[in-house]
Structure formats: structure tokens, C-alpha cells
C-alpha atoms as a PDB file:
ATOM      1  CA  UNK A   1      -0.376  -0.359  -0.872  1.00  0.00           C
ATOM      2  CA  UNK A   2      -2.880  -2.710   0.728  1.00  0.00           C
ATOM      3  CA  UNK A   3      -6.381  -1.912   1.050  1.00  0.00           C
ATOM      4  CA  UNK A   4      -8.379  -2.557   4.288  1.00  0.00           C
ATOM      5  CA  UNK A   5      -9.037  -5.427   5.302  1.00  0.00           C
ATOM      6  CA  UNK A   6     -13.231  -6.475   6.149  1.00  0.00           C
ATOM      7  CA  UNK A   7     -14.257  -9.096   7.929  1.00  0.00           C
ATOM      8  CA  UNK A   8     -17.428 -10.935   8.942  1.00  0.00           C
ATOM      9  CA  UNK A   9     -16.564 -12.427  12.712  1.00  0.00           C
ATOM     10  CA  UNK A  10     -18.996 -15.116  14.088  1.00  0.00           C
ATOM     11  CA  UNK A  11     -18.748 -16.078  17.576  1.00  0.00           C
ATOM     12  CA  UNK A  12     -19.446 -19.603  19.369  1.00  0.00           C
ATOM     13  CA  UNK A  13     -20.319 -20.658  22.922  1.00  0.00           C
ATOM     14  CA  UNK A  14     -19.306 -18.613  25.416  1.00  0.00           C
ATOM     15  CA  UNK A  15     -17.588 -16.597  23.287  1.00  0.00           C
ATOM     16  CA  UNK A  16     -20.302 -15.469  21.657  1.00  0.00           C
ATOM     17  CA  UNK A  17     -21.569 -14.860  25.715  1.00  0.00           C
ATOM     18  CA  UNK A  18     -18.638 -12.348  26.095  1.00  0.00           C
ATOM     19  CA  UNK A  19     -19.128 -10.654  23.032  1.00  0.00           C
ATOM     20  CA  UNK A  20     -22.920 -10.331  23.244  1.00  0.00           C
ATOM     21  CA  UNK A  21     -23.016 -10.843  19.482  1.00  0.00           C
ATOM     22  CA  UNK A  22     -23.648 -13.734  17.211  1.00  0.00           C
ATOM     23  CA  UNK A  23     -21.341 -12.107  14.740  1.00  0.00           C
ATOM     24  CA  UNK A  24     -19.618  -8.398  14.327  1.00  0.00           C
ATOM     25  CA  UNK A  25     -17.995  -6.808  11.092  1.00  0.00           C
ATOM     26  CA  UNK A  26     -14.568  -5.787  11.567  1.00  0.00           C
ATOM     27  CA  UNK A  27     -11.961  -3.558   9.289  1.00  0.00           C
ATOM     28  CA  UNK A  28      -8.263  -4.555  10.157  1.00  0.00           C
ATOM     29  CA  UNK A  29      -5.876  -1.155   8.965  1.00  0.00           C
ATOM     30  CA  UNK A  30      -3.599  -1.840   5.711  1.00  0.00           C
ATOM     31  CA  UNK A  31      -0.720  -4.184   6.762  1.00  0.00           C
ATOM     32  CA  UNK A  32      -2.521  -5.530   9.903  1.00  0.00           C
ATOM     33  CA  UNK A  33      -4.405  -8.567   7.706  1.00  0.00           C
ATOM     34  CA  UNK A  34      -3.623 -11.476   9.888  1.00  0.00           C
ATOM     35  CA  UNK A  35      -5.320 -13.071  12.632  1.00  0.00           C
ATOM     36  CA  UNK A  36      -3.001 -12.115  14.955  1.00  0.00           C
ATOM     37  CA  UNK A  37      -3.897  -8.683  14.102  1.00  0.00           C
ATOM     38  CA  UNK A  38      -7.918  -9.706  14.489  1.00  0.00           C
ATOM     39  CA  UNK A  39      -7.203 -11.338  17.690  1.00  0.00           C
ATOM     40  CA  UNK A  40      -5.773  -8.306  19.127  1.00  0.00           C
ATOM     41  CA  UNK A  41      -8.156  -5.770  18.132  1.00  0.00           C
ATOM     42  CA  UNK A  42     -11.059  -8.408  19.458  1.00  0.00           C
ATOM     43  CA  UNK A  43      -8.824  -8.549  22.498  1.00  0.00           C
ATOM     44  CA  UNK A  44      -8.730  -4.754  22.480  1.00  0.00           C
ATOM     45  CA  UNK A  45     -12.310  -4.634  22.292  1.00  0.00           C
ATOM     46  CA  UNK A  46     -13.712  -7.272  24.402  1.00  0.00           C
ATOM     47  CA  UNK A  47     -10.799  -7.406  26.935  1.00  0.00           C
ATOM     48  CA  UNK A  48     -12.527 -10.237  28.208  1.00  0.00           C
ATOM     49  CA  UNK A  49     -11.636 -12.270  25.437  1.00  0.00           C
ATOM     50  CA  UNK A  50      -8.170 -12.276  26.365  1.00  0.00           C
ATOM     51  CA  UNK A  51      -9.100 -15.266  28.876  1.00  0.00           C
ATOM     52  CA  UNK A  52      -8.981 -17.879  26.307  1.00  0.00           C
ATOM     53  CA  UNK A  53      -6.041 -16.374  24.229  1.00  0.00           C
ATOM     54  CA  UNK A  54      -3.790 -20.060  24.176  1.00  0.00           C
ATOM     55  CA  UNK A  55      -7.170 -22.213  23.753  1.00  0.00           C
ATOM     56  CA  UNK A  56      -9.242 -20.218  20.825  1.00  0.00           C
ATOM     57  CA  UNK A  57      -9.272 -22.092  17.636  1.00  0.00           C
ATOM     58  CA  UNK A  58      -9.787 -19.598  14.320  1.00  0.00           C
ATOM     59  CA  UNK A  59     -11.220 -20.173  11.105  1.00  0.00           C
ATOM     60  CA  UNK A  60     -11.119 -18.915   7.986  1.00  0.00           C
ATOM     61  CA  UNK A  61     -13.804 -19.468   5.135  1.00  0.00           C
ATOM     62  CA  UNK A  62     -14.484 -22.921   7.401  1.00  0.00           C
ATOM     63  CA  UNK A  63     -10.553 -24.068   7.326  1.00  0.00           C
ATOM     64  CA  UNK A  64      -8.619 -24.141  10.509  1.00  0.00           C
ATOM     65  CA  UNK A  65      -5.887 -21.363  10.123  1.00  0.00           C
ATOM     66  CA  UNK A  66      -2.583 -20.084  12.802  1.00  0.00           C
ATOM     67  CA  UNK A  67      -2.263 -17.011  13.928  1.00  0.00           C
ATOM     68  CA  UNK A  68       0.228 -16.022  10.842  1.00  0.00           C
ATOM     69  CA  UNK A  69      -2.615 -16.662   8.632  1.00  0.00           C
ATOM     70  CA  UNK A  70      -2.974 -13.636   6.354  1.00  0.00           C
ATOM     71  CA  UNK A  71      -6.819 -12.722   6.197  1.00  0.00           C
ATOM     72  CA  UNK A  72      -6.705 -11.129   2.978  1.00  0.00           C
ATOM     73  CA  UNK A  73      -9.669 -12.184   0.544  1.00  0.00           C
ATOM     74  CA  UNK A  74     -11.066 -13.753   3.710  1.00  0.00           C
ATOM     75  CA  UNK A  75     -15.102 -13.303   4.289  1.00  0.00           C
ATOM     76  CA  UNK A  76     -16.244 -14.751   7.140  1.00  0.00           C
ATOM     77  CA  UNK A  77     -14.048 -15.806  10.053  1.00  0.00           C
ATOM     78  CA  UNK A  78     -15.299 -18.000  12.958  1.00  0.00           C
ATOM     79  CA  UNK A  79     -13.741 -17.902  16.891  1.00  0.00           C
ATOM     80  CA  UNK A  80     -14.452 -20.873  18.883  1.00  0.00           C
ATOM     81  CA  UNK A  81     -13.362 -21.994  22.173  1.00  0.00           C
ATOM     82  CA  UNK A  82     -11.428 -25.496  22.352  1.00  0.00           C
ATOM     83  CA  UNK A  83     -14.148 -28.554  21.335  1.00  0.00           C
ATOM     84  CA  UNK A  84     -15.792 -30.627  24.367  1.00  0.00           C
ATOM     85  CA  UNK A  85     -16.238 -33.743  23.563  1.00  0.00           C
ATOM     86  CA  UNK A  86     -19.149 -35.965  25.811  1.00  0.00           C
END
């Protein structure tokens, strides 16, 4: 059995703007480690979000990461709208 799975979630942009938080803590339920699974309870959340579900890039411990990703001995996860370049 898998324990819980706790998360440090920093925002960026106007992400951060729909959140109204720099960063949040989050605990993802045994078996629900992945970001997928973090996306949707964000989603959930902050329906909001939801917007800019095909263009948010994730991180994980500053490493680019899919939505299979498991987050599993992760610590600090970052959500970021696409990069603007200019």
C-alpha cells in the first residue's frame, strides 16, 4: 500500500493570478501520485485552471515531466503557462 502523496505546488504568471497563491501544499490519495492526478484536483479546485489544460507545462524537482509522470518522492512541483518569448 502506497502512502499519500505531499506536494509543494508553486504557481507562475497568471497562473499564480488564478490561484491567488504563490504556492499551495497539496496531498494526492494513495494510487493517485501522478500529475495527471495533481492536475485534476488543481482543476477541481481552481476550475479556472482548466483554461490552459493543453498549454500548462509541469515540473518536477526543476525537470520538465508528462502527465504520466509518477510524483512519488517529488517535493516541489512548479505549473507554468507556455513560455513568451520577446
Amino acid at each position: 500500500m502506497s502512502a499519500p502523496v505531499k506536494l509543494r505546488i508553486l504557481f507562475f504568471s497568471v497562473l499564480r493570478d488564478i490561484v491567488g497563491a504563490e504556492e499551495v501544499s497539496l496531498e494526492l490519495p494513495d494510487g493517485e501520485g501522478d500529475v495527471a492526478a495533481m492536475l485534476a484536483e488543481l482543476y477541481r479546485r481552481w476550475p479556472e485552471l482548466e483554461a490552459w489544460d493543453g498549454r500548462i507545462r509541469v515540473a518536477a524537482d526543476l525537470e520538465y515531466v508528462g502527465r504520466e509522470h509518477p510524483l512519488s518522492g517529488v517535493g516541489e512541483v512548479a505549473v507554468m503557462p507556455p513560455v513568451q518569448g520577446g
